[in-house]
C-alpha atoms as a PDB file:
ATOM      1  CA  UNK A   1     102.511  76.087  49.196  1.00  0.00           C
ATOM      2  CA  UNK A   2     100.511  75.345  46.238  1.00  0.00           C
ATOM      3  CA  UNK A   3      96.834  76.829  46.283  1.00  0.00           C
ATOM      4  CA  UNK A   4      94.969  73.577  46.134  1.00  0.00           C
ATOM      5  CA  UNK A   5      97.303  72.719  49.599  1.00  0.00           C
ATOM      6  CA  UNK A   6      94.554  72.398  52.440  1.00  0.00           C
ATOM      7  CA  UNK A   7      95.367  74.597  55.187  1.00  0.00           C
ATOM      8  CA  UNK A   8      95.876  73.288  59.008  1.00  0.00           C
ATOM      9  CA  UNK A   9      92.521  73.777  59.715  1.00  0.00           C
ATOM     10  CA  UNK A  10      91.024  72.321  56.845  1.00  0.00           C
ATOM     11  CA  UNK A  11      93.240  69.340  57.779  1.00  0.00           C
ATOM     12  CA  UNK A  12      91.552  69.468  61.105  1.00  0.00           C
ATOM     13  CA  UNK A  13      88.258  69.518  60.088  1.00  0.00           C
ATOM     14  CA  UNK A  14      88.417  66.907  57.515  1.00  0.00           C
ATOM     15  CA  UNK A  15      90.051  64.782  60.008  1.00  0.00           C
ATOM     16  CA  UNK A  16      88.556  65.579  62.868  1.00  0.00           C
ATOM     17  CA  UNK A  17      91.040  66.554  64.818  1.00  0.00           C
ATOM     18  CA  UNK A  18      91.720  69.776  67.289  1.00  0.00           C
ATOM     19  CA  UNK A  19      94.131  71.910  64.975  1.00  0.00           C
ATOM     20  CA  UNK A  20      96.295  71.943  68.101  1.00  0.00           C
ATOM     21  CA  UNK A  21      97.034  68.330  68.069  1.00  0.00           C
ATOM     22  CA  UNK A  22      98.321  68.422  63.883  1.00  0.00           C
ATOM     23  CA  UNK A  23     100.364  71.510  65.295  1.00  0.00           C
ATOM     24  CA  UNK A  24     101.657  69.529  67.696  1.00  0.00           C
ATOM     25  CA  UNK A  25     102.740  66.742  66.110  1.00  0.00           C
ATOM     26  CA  UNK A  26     104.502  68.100  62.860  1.00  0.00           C
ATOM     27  CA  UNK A  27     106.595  70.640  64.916  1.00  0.00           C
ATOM     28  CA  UNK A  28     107.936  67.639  66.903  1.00  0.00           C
ATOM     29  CA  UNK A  29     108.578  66.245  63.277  1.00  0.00           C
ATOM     30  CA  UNK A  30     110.835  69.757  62.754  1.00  0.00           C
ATOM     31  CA  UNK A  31     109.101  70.533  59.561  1.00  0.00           C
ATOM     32  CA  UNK A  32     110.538  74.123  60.357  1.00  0.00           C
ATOM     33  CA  UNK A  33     113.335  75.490  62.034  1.00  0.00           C
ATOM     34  CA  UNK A  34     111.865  76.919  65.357  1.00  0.00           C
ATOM     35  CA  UNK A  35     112.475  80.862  63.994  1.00  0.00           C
ATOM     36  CA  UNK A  36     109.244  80.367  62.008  1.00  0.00           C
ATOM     37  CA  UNK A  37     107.514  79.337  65.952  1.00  0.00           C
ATOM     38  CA  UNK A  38     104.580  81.893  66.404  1.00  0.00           C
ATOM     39  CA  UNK A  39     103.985  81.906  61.713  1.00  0.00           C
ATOM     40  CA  UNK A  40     101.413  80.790  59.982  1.00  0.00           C
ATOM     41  CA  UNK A  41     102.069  76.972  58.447  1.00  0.00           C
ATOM     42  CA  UNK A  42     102.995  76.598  54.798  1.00  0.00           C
ATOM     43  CA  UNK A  43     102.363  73.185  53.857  1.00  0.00           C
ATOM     44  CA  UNK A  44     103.655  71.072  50.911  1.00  0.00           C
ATOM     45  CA  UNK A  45     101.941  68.260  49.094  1.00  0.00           C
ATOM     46  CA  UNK A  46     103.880  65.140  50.980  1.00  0.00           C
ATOM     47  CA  UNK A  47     103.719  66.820  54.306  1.00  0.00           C
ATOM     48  CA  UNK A  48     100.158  67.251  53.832  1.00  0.00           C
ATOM     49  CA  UNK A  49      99.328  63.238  53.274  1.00  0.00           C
ATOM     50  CA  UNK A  50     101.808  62.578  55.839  1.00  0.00           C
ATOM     51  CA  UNK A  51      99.731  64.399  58.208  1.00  0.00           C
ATOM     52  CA  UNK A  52      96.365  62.327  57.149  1.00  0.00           C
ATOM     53  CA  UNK A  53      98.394  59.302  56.770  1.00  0.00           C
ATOM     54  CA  UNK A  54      99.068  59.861  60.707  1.00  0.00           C
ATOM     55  CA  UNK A  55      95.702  61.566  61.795  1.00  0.00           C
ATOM     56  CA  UNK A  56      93.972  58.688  59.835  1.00  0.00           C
ATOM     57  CA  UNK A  57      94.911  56.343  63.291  1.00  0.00           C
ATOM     58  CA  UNK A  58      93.226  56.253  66.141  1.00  0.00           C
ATOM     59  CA  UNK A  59      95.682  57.386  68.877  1.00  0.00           C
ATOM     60  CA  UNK A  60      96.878  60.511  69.008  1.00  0.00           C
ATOM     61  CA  UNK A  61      97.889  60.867  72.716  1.00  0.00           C
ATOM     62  CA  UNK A  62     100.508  63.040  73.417  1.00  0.00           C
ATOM     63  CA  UNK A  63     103.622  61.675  75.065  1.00  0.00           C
ATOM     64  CA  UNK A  64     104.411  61.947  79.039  1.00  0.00           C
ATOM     65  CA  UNK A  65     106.179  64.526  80.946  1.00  0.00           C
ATOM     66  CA  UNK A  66     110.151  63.785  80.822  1.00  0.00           C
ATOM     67  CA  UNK A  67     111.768  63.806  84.029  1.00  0.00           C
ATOM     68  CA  UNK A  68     113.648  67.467  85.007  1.00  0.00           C
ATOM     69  CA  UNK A  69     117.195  67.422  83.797  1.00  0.00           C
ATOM     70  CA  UNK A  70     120.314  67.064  86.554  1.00  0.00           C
ATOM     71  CA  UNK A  71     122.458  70.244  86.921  1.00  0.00           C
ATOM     72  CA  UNK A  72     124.645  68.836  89.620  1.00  0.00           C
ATOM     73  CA  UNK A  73     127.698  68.955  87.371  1.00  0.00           C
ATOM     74  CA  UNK A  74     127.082  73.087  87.523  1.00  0.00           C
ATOM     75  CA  UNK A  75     127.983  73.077  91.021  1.00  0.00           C
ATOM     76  CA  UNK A  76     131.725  72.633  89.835  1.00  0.00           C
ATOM     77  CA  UNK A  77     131.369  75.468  87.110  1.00  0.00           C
ATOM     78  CA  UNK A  78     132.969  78.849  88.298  1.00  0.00           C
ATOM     79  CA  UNK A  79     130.925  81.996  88.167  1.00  0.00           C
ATOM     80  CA  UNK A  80     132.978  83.451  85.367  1.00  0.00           C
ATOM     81  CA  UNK A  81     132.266  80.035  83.137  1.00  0.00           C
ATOM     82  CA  UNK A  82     128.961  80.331  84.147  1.00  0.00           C
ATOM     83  CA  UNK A  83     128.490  84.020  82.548  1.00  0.00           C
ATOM     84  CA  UNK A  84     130.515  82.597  80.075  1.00  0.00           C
ATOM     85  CA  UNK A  85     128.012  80.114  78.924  1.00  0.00           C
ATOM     86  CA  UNK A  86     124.849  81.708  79.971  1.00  0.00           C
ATOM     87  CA  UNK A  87     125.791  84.698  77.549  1.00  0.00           C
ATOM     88  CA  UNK A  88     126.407  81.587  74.869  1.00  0.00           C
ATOM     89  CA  UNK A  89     123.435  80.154  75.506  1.00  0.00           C
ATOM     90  CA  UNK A  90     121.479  83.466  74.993  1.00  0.00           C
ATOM     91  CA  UNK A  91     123.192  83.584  71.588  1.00  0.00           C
ATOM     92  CA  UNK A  92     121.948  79.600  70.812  1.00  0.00           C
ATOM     93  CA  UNK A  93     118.840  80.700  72.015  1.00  0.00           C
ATOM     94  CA  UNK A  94     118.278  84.024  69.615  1.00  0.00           C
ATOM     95  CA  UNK A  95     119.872  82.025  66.993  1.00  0.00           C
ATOM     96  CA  UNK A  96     117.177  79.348  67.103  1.00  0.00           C
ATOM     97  CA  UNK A  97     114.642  82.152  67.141  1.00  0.00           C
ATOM     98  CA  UNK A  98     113.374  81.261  70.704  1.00  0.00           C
ATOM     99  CA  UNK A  99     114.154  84.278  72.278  1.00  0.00           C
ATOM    100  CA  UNK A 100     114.091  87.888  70.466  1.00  0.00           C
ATOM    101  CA  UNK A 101     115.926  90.107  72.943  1.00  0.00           C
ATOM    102  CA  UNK A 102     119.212  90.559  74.936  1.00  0.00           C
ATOM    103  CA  UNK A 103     117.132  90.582  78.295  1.00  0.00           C
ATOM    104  CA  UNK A 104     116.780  87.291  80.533  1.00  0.00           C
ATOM    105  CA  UNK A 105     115.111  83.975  78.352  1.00  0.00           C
ATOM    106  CA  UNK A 106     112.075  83.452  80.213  1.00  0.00           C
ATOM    107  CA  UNK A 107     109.805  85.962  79.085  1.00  0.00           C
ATOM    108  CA  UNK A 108     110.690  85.472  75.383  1.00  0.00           C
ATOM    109  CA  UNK A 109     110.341  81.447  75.949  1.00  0.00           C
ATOM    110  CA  UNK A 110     106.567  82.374  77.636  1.00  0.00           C
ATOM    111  CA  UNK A 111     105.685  84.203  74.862  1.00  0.00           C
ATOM    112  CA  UNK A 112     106.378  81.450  72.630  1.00  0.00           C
ATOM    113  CA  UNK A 113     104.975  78.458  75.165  1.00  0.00           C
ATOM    114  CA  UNK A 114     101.636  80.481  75.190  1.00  0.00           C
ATOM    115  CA  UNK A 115     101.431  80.860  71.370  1.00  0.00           C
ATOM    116  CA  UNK A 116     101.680  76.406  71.632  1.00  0.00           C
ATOM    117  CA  UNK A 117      99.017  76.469  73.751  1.00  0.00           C
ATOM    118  CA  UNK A 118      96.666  79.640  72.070  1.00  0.00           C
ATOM    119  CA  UNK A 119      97.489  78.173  68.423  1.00  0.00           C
ATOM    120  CA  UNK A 120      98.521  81.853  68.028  1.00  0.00           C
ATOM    121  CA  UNK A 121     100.717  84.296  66.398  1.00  0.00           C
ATOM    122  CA  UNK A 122     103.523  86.343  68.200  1.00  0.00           C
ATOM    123  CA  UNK A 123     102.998  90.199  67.847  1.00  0.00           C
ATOM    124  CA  UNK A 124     105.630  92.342  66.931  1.00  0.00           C
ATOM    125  CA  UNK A 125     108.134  93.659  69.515  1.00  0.00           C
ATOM    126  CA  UNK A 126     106.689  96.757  69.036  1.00  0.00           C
ATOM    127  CA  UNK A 127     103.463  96.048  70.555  1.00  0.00           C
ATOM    128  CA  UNK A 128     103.372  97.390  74.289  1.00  0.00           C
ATOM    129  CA  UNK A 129      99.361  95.849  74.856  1.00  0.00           C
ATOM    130  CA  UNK A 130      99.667  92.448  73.773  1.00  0.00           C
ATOM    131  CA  UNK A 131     102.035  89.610  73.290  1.00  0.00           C
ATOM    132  CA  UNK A 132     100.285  86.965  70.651  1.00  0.00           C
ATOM    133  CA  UNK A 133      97.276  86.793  68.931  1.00  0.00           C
ATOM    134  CA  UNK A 134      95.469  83.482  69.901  1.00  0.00           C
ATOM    135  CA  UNK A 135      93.796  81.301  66.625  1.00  0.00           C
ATOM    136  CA  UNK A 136      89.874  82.548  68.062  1.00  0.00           C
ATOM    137  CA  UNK A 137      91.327  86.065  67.717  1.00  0.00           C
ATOM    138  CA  UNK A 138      91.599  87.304  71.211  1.00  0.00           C
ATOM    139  CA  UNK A 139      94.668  89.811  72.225  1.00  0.00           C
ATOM    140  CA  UNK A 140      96.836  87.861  75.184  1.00  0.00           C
ATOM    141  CA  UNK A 141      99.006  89.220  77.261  1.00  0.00           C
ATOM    142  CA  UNK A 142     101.839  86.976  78.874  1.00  0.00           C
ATOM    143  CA  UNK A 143     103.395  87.520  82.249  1.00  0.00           C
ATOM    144  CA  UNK A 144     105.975  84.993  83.790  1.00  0.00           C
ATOM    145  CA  UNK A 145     107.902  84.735  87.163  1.00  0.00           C
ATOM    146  CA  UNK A 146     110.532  82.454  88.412  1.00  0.00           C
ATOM    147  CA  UNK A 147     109.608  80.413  91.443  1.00  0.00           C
ATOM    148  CA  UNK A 148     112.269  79.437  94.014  1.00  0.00           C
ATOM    149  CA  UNK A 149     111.943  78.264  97.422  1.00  0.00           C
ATOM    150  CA  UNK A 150     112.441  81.517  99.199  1.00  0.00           C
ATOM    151  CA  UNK A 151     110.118  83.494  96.485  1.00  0.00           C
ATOM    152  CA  UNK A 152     107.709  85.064  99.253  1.00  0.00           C
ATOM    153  CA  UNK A 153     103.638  85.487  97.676  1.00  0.00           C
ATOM    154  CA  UNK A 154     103.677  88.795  97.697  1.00  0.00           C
ATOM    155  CA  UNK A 155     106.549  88.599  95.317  1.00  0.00           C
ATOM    156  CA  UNK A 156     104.851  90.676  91.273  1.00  0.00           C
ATOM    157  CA  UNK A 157     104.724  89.908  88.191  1.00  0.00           C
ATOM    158  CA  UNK A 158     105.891  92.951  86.242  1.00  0.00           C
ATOM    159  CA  UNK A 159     102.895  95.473  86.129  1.00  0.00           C
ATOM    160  CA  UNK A 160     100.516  96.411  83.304  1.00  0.00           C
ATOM    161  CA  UNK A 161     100.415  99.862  81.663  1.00  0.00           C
ATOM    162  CA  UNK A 162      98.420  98.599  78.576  1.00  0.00           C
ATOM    163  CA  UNK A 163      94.778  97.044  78.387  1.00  0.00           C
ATOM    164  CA  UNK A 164      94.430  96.766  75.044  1.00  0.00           C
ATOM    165  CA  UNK A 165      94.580  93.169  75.674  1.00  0.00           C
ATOM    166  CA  UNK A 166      91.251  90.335  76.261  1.00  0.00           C
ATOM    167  CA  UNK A 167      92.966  88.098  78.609  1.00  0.00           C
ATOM    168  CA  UNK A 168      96.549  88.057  80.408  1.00  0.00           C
ATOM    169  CA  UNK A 169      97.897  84.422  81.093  1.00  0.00           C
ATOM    170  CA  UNK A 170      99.954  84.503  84.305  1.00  0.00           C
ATOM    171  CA  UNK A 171     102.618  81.876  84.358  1.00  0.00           C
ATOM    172  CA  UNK A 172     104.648  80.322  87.186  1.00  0.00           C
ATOM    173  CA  UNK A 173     107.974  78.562  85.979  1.00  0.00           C
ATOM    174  CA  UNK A 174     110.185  76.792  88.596  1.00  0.00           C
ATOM    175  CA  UNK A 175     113.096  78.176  89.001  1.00  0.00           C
ATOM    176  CA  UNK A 176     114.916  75.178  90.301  1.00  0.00           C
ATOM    177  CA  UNK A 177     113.797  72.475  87.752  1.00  0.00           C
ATOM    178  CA  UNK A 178     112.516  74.046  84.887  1.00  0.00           C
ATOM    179  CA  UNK A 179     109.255  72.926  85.022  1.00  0.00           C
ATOM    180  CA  UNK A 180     105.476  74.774  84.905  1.00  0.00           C
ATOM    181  CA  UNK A 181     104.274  75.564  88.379  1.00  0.00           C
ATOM    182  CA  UNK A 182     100.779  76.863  87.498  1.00  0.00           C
ATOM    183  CA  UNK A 183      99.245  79.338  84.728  1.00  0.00           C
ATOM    184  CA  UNK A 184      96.016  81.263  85.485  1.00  0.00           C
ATOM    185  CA  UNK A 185      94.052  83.076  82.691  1.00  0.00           C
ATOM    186  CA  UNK A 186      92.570  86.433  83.953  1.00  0.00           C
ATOM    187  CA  UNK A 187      90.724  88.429  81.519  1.00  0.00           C
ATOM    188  CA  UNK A 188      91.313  92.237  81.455  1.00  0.00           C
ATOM    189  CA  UNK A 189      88.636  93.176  83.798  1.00  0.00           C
ATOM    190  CA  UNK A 190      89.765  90.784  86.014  1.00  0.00           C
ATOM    191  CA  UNK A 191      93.421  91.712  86.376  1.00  0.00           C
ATOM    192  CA  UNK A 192      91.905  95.153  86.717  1.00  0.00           C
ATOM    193  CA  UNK A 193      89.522  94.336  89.722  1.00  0.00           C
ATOM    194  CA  UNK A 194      91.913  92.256  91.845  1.00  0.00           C
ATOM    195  CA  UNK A 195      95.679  93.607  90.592  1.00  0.00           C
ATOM    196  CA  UNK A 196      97.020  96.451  92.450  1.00  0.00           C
ATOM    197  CA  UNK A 197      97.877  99.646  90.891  1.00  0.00           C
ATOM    198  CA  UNK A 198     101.218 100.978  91.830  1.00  0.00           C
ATOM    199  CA  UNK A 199     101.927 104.782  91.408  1.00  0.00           C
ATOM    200  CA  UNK A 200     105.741 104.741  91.218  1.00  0.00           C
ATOM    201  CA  UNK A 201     105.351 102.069  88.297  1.00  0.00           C
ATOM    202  CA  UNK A 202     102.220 103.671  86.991  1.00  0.00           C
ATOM    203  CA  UNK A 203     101.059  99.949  86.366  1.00  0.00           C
ATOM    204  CA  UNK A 204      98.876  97.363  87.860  1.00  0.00           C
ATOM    205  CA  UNK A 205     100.691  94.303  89.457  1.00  0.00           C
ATOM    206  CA  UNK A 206      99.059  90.834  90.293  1.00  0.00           C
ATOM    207  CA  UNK A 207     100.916  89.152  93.122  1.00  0.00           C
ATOM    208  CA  UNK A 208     102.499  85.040  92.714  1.00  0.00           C
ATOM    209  CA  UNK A 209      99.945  83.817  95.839  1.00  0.00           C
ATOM    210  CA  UNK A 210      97.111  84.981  94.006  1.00  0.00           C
ATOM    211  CA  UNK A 211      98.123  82.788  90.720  1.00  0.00           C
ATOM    212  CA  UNK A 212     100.006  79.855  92.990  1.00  0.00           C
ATOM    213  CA  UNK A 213      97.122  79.289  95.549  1.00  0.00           C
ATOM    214  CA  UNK A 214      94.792  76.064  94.797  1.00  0.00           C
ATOM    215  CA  UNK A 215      91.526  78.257  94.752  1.00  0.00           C
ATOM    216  CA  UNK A 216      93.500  81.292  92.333  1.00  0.00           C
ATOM    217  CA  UNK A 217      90.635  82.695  90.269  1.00  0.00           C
ATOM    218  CA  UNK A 218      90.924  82.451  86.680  1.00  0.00           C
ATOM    219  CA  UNK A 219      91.167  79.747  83.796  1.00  0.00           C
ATOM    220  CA  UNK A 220      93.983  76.949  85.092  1.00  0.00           C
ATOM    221  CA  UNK A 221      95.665  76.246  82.006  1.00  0.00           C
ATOM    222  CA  UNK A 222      98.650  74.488  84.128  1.00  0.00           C
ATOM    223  CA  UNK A 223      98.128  71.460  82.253  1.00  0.00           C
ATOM    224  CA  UNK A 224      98.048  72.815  78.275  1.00  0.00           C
ATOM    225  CA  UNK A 225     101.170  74.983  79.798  1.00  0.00           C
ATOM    226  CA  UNK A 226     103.225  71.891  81.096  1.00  0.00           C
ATOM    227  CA  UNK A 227     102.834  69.874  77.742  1.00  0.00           C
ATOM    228  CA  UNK A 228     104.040  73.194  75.777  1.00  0.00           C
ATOM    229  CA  UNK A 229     106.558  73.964  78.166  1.00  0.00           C
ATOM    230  CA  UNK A 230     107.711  70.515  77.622  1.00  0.00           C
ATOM    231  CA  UNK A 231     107.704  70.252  74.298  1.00  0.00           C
ATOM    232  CA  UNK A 232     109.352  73.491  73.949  1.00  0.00           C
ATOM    233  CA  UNK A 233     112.647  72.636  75.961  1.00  0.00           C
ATOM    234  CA  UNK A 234     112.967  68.969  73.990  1.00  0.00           C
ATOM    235  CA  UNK A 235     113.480  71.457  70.742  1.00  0.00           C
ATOM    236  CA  UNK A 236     117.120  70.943  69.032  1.00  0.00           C
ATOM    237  CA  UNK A 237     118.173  72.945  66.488  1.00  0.00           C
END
């Protein structure tokens, strides 16, 4: 990027536009492949007037929700085929820098849903407190559970050894359709007050009816977690 190239806040503010929106819109143009998700933007010169040539109009809405994908035709697919091609898709899926371990997707594809919605930067794997640094500089931590219909409320998250964090963003995926049930923000004192501490995990647990109920404390972010989520499963490489 040369160094008279505006940065994506600069483009914001001259435009007057949330940064999140111009973040938005040029990953759906696949400026980058989505390795770089979670890295500071580098710019060029054209990209740079296509992005006031766009921000220039008046409507920037983002698009609607598309409706959850069918997975009938896996009801024909034998277990073996179905290891077969999970294991392949975890290789698509660390090969298109979405996920950065060998362990199940969905915490790796939290992480990078919540740096969408925080405008932040991923930490790296060797941070144990934190999981992204959001774009106002706070330290969030990101917890995720699979919902099905027999997931009882007193089912955890995983528990919390670390508070070197300012807020932890509990997240609710369903487990049947893909979609985002609900996301709470707690800050630290919060999960601290009303998690549980566990001795044999020598952690602090927050339970899926205290982030699923209608009156959960906490920031709802469900919304700004939905669009990300959304926009993150329409990626190709």
């Amino acid at each position: 990027m040369a160094d008279s190239s505006p940065s994506v806040r600069e483009l914001a503010d001259e435009l007057n536009v949330d940064p999140k929106a111009i973040r938005a819109w040029m990953r759906r143009q696949n400026w980058r492949h989505p390795v770089e998700a979670g890295s500071a933007w580098s710019l060029t010169a054209e990209q740079v007037d296509l992005v006031r040539a766009h921000f220039s109009r008046a409507d920037h809405a983002m698009p609607p929700l598309a409706a959850p994908a069918d997975n009938d035709e896996l009801a024909e697919v034998t277990v073996g085929q179905l290891l077969v091609r999970y294991a392949n898709i975890l290789d698509e899926l660390r090969h298109r820098g979405l996920v950065r371990t060998n362990n199940a997707p969905i915490g790796d594809l939290a992480e990078y849903c919540a740096a969408i919605v925080y405008d932040g930067l991923l930490a790296p794997n060797s941070e144990k407190s934190y999981d992204l640094v959001a774009d106002d500089g706070r330290k969030v931590q990101v917890k995720v559970r699979m919902i099905r219909p027999g997931t009882s409320p007193s089912a955890v998250f995983s528990p919390i050894r670390s508070f070197g964090f300012d807020v932890c963003i509990f997240l609710l995926v369903d487990g049947d359709h893909g979609g985002v049930l609900a996301a709470r923000e707690w800050t630290a004192q919060e999960v601290q007050e009303f998690g549980k501490h566990r001795a044999h995990t020598n952690g602090v647990v927050v339970r899926v009816g205290q982030i699923k109920s209608p009156a959960a404390r906490g920031s709802d972010l469900t919304d700004q977690f939905r669009r990300a989520w959304q926009e993150l499963i329409e990626q190709v490489r």
